[in-house]
Each structure stands twice: as C-alpha cells, then as structure tokens.
Protein backbone atom coordinates (compact mmCIF):
# COMPACT_ATOMS: atom_id res chain seq x y z
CA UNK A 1 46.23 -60.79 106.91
CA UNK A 2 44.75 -64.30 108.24
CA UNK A 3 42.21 -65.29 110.42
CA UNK A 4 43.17 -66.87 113.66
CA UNK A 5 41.56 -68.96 115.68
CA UNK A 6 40.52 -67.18 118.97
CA UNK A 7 43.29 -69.37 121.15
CA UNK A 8 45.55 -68.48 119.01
CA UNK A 9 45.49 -65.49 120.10
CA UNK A 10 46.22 -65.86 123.47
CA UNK A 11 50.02 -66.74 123.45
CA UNK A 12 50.93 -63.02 121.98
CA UNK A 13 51.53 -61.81 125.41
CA UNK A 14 54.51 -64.26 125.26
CA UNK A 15 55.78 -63.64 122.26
CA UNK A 16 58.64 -61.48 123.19
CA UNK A 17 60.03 -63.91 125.30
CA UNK A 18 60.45 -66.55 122.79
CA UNK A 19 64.15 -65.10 121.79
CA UNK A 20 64.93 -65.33 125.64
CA UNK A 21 63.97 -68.93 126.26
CA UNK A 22 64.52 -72.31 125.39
CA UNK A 23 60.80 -73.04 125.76
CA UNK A 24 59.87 -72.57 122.20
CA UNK A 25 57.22 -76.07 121.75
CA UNK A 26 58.96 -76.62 118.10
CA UNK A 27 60.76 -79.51 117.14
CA UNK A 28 63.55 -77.05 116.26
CA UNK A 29 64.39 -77.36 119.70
CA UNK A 30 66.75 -74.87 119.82
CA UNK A 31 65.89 -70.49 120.11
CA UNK A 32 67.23 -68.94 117.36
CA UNK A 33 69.80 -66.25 117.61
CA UNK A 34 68.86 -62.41 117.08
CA UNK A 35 71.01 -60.17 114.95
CA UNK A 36 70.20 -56.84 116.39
CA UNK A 37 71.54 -54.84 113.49
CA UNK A 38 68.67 -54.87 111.47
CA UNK A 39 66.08 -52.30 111.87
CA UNK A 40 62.76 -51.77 109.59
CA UNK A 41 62.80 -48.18 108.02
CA UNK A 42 59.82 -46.65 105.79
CA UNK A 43 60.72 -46.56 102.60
CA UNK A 44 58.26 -44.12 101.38
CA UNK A 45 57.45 -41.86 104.10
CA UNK A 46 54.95 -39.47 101.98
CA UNK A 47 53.17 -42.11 101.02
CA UNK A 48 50.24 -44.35 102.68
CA UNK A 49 47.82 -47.64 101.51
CA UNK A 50 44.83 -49.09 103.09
CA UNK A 51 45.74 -52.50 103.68
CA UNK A 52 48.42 -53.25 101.47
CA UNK A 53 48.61 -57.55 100.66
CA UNK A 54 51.15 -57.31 97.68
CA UNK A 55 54.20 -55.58 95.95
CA UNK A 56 55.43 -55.93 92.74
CA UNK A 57 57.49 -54.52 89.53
CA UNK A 58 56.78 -55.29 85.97
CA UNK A 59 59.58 -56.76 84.98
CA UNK A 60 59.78 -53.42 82.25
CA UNK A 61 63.11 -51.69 83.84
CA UNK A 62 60.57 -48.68 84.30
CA UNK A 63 61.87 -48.73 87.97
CA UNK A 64 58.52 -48.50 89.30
CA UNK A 65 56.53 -49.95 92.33
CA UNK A 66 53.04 -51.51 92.44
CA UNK A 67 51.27 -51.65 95.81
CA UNK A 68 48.22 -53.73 95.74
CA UNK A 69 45.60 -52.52 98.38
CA UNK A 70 43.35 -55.52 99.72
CA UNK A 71 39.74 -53.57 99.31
CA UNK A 72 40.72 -53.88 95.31
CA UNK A 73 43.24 -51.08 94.44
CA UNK A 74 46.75 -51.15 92.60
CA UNK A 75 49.06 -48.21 92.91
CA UNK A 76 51.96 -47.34 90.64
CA UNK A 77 54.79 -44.97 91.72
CA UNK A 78 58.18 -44.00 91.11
CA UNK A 79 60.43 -46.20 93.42
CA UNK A 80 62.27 -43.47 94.96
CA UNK A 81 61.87 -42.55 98.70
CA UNK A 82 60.87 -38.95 98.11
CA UNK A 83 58.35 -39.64 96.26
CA UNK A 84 55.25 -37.64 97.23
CA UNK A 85 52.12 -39.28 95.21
CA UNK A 86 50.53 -42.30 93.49
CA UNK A 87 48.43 -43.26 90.73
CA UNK A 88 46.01 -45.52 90.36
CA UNK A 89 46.82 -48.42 88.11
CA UNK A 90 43.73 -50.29 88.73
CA UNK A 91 40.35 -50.13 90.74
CA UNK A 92 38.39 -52.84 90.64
CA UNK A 93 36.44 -52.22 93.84
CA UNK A 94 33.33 -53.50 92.72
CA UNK A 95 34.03 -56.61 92.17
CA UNK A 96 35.88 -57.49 94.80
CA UNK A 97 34.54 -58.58 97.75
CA UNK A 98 37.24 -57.96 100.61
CA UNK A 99 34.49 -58.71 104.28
CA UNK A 100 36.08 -61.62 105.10
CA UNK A 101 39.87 -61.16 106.68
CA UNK A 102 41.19 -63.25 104.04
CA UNK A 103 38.93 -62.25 100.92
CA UNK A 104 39.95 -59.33 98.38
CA UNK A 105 42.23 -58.46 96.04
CA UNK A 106 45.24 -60.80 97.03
CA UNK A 107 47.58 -60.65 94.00
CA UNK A 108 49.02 -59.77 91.22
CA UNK A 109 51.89 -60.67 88.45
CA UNK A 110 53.54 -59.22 85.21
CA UNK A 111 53.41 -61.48 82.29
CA UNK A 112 57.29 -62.42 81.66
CA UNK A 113 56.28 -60.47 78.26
CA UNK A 114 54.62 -57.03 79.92
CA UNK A 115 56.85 -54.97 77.42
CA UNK A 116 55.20 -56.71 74.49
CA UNK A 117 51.59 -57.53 75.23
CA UNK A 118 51.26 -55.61 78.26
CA UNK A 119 48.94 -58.29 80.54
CA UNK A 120 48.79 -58.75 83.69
CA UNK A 121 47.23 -61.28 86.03
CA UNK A 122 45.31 -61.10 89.47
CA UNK A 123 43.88 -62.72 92.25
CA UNK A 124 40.68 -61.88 93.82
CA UNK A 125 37.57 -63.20 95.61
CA UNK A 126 34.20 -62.45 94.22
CA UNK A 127 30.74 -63.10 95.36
CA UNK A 128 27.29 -64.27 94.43
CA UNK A 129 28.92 -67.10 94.64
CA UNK A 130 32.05 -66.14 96.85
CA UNK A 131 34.86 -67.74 94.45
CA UNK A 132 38.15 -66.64 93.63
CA UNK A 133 38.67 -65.35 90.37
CA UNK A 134 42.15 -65.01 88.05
CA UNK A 135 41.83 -62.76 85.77
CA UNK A 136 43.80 -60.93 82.83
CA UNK A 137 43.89 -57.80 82.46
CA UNK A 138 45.78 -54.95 79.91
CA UNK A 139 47.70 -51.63 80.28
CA UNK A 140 45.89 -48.84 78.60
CA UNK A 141 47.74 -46.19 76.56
CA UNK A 142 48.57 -44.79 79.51
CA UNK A 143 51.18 -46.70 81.18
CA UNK A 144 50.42 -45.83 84.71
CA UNK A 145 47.05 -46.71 83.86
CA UNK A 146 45.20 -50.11 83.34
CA UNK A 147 41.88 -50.61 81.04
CA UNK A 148 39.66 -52.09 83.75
CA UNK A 149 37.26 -53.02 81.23
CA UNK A 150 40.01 -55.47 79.25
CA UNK A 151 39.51 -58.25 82.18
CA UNK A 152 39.54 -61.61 80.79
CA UNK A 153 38.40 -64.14 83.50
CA UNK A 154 40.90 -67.14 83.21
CA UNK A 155 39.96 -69.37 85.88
CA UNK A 156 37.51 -69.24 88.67
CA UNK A 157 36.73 -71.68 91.78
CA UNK A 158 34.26 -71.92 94.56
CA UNK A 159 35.35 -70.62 98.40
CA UNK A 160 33.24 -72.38 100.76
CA UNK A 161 34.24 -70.02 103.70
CA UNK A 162 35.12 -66.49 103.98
CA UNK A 163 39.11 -67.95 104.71
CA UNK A 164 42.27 -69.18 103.80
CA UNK A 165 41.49 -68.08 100.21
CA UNK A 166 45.47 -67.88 99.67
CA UNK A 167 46.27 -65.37 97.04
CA UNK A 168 49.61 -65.36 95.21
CA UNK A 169 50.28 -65.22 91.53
CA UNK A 170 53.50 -65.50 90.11
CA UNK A 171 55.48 -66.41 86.76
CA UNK A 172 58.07 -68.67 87.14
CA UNK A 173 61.29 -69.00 85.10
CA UNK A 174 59.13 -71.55 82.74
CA UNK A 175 56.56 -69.07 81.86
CA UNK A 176 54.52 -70.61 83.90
CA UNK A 177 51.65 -69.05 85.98
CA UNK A 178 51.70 -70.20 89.97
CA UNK A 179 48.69 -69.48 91.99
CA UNK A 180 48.39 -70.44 95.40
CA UNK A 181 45.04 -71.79 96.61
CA UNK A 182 44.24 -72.03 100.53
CA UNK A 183 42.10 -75.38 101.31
CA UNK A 184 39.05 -73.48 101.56
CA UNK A 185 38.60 -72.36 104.94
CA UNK A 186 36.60 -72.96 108.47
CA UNK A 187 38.99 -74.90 110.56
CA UNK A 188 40.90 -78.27 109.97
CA UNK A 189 40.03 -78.47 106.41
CA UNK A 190 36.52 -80.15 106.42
CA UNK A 191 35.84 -80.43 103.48
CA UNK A 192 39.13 -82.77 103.04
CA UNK A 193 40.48 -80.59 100.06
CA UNK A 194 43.99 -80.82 100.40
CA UNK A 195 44.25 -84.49 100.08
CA UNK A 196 41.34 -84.25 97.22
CA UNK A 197 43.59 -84.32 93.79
CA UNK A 198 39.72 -84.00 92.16
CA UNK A 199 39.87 -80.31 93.97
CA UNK A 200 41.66 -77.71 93.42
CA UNK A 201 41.75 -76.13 96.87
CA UNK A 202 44.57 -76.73 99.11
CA UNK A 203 47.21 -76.83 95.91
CA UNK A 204 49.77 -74.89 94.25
CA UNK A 205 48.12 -74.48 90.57
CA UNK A 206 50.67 -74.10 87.55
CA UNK A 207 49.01 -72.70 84.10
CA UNK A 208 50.03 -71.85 80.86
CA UNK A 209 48.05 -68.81 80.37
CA UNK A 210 49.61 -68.68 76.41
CA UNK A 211 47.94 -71.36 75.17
CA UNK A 212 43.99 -72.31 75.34
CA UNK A 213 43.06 -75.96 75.20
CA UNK A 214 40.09 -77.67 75.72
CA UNK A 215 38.00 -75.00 76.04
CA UNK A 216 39.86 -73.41 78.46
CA UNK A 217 41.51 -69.84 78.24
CA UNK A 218 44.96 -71.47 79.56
CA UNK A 219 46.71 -75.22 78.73
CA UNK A 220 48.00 -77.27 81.15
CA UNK A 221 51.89 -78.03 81.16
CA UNK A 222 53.20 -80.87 80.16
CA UNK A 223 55.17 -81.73 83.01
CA UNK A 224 52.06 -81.03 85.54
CA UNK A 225 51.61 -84.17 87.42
CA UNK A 226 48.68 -85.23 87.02
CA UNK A 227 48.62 -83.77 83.33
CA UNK A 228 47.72 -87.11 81.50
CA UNK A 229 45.65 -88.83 84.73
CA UNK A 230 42.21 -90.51 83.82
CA UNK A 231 41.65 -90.65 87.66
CA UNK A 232 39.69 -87.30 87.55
CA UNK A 233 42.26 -85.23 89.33
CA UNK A 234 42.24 -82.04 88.43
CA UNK A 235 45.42 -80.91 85.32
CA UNK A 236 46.28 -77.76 87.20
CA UNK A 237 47.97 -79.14 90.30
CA UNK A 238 51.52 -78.72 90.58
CA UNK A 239 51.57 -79.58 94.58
CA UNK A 240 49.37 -80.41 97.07
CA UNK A 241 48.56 -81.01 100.45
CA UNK A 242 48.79 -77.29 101.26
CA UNK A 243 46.73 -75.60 104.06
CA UNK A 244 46.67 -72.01 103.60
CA UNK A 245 50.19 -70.65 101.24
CA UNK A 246 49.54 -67.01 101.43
CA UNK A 247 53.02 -66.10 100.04
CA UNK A 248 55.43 -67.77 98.12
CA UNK A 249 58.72 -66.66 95.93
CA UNK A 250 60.85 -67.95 93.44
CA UNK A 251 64.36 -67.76 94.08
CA UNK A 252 66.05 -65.99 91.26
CA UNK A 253 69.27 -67.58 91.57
CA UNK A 254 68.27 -71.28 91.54
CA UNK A 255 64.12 -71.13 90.48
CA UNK A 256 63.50 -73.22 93.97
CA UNK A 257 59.86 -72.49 94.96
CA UNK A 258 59.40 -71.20 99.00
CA UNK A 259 56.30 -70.94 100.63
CA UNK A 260 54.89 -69.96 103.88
CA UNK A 261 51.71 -72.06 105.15
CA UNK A 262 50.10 -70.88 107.71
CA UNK A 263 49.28 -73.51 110.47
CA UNK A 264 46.38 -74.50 112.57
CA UNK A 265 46.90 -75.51 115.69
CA UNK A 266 50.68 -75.05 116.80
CA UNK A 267 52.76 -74.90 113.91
CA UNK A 268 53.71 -72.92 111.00
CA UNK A 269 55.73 -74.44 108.15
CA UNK A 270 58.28 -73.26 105.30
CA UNK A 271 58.42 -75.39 102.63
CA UNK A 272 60.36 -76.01 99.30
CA UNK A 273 57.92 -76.82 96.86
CA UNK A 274 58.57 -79.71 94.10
CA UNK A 275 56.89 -80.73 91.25
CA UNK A 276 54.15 -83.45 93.02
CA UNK A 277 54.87 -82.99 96.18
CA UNK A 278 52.28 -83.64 98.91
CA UNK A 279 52.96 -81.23 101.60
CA UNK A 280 50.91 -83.44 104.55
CA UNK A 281 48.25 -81.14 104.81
CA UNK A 282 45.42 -82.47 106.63
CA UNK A 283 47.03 -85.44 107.65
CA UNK A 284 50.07 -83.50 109.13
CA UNK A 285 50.53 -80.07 110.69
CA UNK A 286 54.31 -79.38 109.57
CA UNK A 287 56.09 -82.25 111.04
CA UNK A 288 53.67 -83.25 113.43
CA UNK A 289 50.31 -85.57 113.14
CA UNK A 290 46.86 -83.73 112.67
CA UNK A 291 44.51 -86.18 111.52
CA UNK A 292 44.90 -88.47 113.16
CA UNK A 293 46.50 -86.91 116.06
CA UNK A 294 49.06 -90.12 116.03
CA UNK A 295 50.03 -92.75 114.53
CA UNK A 296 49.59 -91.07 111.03
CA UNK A 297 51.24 -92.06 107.64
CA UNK A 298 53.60 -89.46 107.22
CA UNK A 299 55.15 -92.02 104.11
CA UNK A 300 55.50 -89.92 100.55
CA UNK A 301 55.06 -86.29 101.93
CA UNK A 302 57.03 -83.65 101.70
CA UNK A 303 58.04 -82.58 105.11
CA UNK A 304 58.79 -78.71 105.34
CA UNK A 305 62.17 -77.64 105.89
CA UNK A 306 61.51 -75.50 108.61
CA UNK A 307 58.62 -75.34 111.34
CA UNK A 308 57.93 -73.05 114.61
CA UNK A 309 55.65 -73.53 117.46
CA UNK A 310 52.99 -71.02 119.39
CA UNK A 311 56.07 -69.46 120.82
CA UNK A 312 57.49 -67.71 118.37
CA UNK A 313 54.16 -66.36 116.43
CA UNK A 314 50.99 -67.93 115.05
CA UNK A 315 50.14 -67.20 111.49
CA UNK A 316 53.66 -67.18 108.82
CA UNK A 317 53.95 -64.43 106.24
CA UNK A 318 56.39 -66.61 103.53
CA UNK A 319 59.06 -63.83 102.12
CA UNK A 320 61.71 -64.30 99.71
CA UNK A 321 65.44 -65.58 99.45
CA UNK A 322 67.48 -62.56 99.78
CA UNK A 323 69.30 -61.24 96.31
CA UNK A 324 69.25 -57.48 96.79
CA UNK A 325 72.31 -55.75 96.81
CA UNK A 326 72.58 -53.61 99.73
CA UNK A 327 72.24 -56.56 102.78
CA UNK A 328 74.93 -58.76 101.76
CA UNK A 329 74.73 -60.33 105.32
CA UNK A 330 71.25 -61.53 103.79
CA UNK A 331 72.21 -62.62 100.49
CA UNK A 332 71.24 -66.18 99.45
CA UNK A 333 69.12 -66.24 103.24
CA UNK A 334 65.19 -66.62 103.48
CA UNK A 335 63.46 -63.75 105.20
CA UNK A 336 60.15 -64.28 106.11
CA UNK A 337 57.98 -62.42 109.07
CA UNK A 338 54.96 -63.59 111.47
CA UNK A 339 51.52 -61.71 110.69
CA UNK A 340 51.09 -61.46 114.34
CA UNK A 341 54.04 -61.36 116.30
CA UNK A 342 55.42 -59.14 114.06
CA UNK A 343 59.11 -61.10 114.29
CA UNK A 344 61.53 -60.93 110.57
CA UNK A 345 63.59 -63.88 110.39
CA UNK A 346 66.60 -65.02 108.35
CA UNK A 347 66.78 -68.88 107.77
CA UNK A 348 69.74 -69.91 106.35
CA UNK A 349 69.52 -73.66 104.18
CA UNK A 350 73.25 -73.75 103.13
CA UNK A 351 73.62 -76.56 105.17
CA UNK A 352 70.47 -79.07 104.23
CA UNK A 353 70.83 -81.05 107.17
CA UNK A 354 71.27 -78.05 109.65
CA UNK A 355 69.04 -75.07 108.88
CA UNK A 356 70.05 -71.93 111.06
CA UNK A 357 67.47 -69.44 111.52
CA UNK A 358 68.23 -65.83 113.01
CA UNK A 359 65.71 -63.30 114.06
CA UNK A 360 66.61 -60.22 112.48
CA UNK A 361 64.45 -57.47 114.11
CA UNK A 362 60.82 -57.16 115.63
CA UNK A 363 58.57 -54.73 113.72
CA UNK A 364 55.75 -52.44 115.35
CA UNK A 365 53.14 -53.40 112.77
CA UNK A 366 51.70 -56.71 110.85
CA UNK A 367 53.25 -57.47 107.89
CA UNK A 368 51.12 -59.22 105.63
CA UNK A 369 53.25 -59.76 102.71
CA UNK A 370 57.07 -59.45 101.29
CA UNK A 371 57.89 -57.73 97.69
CA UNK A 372 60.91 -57.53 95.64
CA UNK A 373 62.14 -54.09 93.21
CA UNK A 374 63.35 -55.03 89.91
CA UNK A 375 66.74 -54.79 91.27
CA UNK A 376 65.95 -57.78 94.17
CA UNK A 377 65.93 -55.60 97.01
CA UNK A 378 63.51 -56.52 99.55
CA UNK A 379 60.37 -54.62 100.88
CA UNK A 380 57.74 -55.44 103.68
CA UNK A 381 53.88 -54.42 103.53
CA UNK A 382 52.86 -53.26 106.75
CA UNK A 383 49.23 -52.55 108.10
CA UNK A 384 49.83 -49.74 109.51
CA UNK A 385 49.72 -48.31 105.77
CA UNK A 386 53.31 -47.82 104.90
CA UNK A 387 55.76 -50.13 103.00
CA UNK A 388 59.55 -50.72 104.81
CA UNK A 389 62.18 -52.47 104.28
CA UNK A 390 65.50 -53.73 106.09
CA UNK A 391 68.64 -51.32 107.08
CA UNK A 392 71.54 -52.05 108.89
C-alpha cells in the first residue's frame, strides 16, 4: 500500500535471509525466532477485491464482513467461508481520487451506536484540491446498502503530495473518533508537519463526532491536549510526531492504542500511542536520529516499543493485539506484517523491558492492512485480491 523510495527497494532480494542471520541493522540486535506452524489460508475462496486497504464489522452482531476496496468501494458479505457473492455497501468512485499509491478510499468505522443511528465514517482523498476528506455517511433501508447521497463532510485537510496520506478511522472505547494522518508526503517531511502542533498532518486526530461546536460538525474532547491552548495549535491532536501511521488498533482488552509507522530511511517503528505523546518524527527515525543525523534531542518523545531495520522489510503494515479465539498461542500478542516483504510477526510486550518478537509465517502476497470479525478473530487483506487469515 505505500510508496517506497526507489533504494528501498533494493534490499528485497535479502529479505529471506533476515530469519537466518544475525545481520539484521536494528537496534534489536537480536533475529527473531520463526514459529513455523502458522500458515495464511483464504478465508473466502469464491470471493475476490481490487485492492482491498480495510476490513471491518459493524459492531451490530449481524456477523457480517466489510471489505473496503482502495479505488472507492465497500463490500458487505456474510462472514462464512462458502460464501459465493457480495454486495455493494457503498460506491463512491467518483469522488475518490485513488492515482497516487497512497490516495483513495483508506477507511472506514461503525459509529459505537450503528444499531441506533446507523452512521458510519470514512477516509478518503479527494481532488481539486487533493485533500483528505472524513465523511459521514447513513445505511439506507436496505441494510446491505448505504445512501451515498447522505454524506456529511466532517472534516477535510490539504495533501501536499500524492503520499503518506495515512488512512485509519476508528472509535475508541471513549466514543471517540481516531483518524490517522500521514505528514503529508514527498520524502523527509519537508514541510516540517509532524513537529508543527499548528498542522494537523503527521498526528493522530481524536473527535467527538456527537457534538458540534464552534462551527464545526464535531467538538473537541476535553482531555485533547492541546484542547484549551491559545498557542494556535490545532484542538484535534491527540499525538504527534507521526510519519506515516497507516494502521492502528485498539486493544480490546486494555484500550492501549498500537500503531505501525512506516519509516524512511532504515527503520520501521511500532508504537503505543498516549495521550500527548510526541512520537520523534522528523527529528527521529524510530530510535535513531534523522534530523539531525546526530546529536539530536531525543528528550520528551515517545520512543516506539519496537523497531526493525532494512533487513527484515521496508514499509510496516501495523495489525492488531491478538483476542480471537481460535490461536490461543496468539492471544494477548501483536501481529503485524511488512507491505513488502510480505513477513507476519508476533511481538510479545508481556515483559516491558524485554519485547520478544516471533515471525510467524511469510505470505506470497502484500498485505496492506489487518481486520478483526466481531468475534476478534484476525484477518489479513492481501493484494492479490483475496482476504486470509492465520491457521495452525
């Protein structure tokens, strides 16, 4: 799903070898162990998307799936492996402008009250300007079917390039809607938006899409950092200092934020996100300086709790903490992929001080994003069309 520099690139061929050596140039110095028990099954063979970036339920016990489909399609089916067809929830093609690797329809998320009110919320980029839009939207009478023309445009801001547009939506246990907001794009975030608190680039945004304030169509919680500032930094930050957070999950058991950034240069970065944090971004690639390229101030940033290096993969897909119930090996782990060399791994934060993280199994396809059923269990969006998930 991300744009990679062309060098980037380059270390792929090596890839498999990173499991083999003790060459990986992280400061997790040490491979991690593979579990070969895990295999990746499809988990609805009859059916097939065109670049699927996001799955989701509605939180409505219906026991059905939503695929969203990056060009600016959402599919609803039963989830149930033999199922042979899909319908089309929503098409919003024509608005969506999906050229750009990272541009299109990038998200979506259930209002905690779907059964009620029946909104929903998503993420795409738009054009003339290119911005990224969040938008509400209603079910129809048909509930496989949304009323495309019930969109209610709740927030909108500018992307000066065609990447790192991030993407995610999700409610938290507060009600709260998360939206995660790449710094804007090009390379090495010029434009300085992730230390900018005036910008809203380069952040995790938290909205209350219930209330309207200020002539807004959402109110800012209370607890939002900068909520009361007269500095001119902008309400709707929750964190910052984020480069490109494509995916990130709530844990169900403890409401801890995860997120996957996607690096630059040589490292990629899994991070627990707190209320205020400043995740380093431009000033530090995961642990390591960026700009400058020493001798930075790493003092008052949130370091992530995990990093890896060129070795093991070049562009993090951020997953969830496992609480399905049919890998109990996996409960209470973090399983996250790379985009590009295709690697699932399990990290394991029981122990805060000693993070253990276990490659589960090598997939033959990118995965560009993670999704959960309404029952926890875990599923992987693949671009080669199909949705998997994990088997012993």
């Amino acid at each position: 799903m991300k744009t990679h520099n062309p060098t980037r690139h380059l270390v792929l061929v090596f890839l498999l070898f990173a499991f083999a050596s003790d060459s990986c140039n992280t400061s997790n110095d040490h491979t991690p162990p593979v579990n070969v028990s895990y295999k990746v099954i499809t988990a609805f063979p009859k059916l097939s998307f065109t670049r699927p970036v996001d799955l989701q339920h509605a939180g409505d016990q219906s026991n059905r799936l939503f695929v969203v489909e990056q060009a600016g399609l959402i599919s609803v089916f039963p989830n149930d492996s033999t199922v042979a067809a899909k319908t089309i929830f929503l098409d919003i093609r024509s608005k969506v402008q999906d050229q750009g690797n990272e541009q299109g329809l990038l998200g979506l998320a259930f209002h905690p009250d779907y059964e009620t009110n029946g909104y929903f919320f998503v993420n795409y980029t738009a054009t003339n300007p290119e911005r990224t839009v969040i938008s509400r939207f209603k079910i129809s009478l048909n509930p496989d079917q949304a009323d495309p023309a019930s969109e209610q445009v709740i927030l909108t801001f500018s992307q000066p390039y065609s990447n790192h547009n991030g993407g995610q939506v999700s409610f938290g246990s507060d009600g709260y809607l998360y939206i995660a907001a790449g710094d804007g794009g090009s390379g090495g975030d010029p434009q300085g938006n992730g230390q900018n608190r005036a910008a809203l680039l380069g952040k995790i945004l938290r909205i209350d899409v219930d209330k309207q304030e200020n002539g807004a169509l959402y109110g800012i919680p209370a607890d939002n950092p900068f909520a009361n500032n007269t500095s001119g930094y902008r309400k709707e930050i929750y964190a910052y200092g984020m480069r490109n957070p494509w995916r990130f999950s709530f844990d169900p058991a403890n409401g801890k934020l995860w997120a996957g950034d996607v690096g630059q240069n040589s490292f990629e970065e899994i991070d627990i996100i707190e209320n205020g944090g400043n995740y380093g971004w431009n000033t530090m690639e995961a642990k390591h300086c960026f700009s400058p390229g020493q001798n930075c101030n790493p003092s008052g940033l949130k370091m992530p709790i995990w990093e890896y290096g060129r070795s093991f993969g070049v562009s993090v897909t951020g997953g969830f903490v496992y609480r399905g119930p049919t890998l109990p090996g996996l409960t209470g782990k973090y399983i996250y992929a790379d985009y590009s060399s295709k690697w699932i791994w399990a990290l394991d934060y029981s122990d805060m001080t000693h993070p253990a993280n276990t490659g589960l199994v090598q997939a033959n396809f990118e995965i560009s994003s993670f999704g959960v059923d309404q029952n926890n269990e875990l599923y992987l969006c693949g671009f080669d069309g199909k949705i998997h998930r994990l088997k012993i």
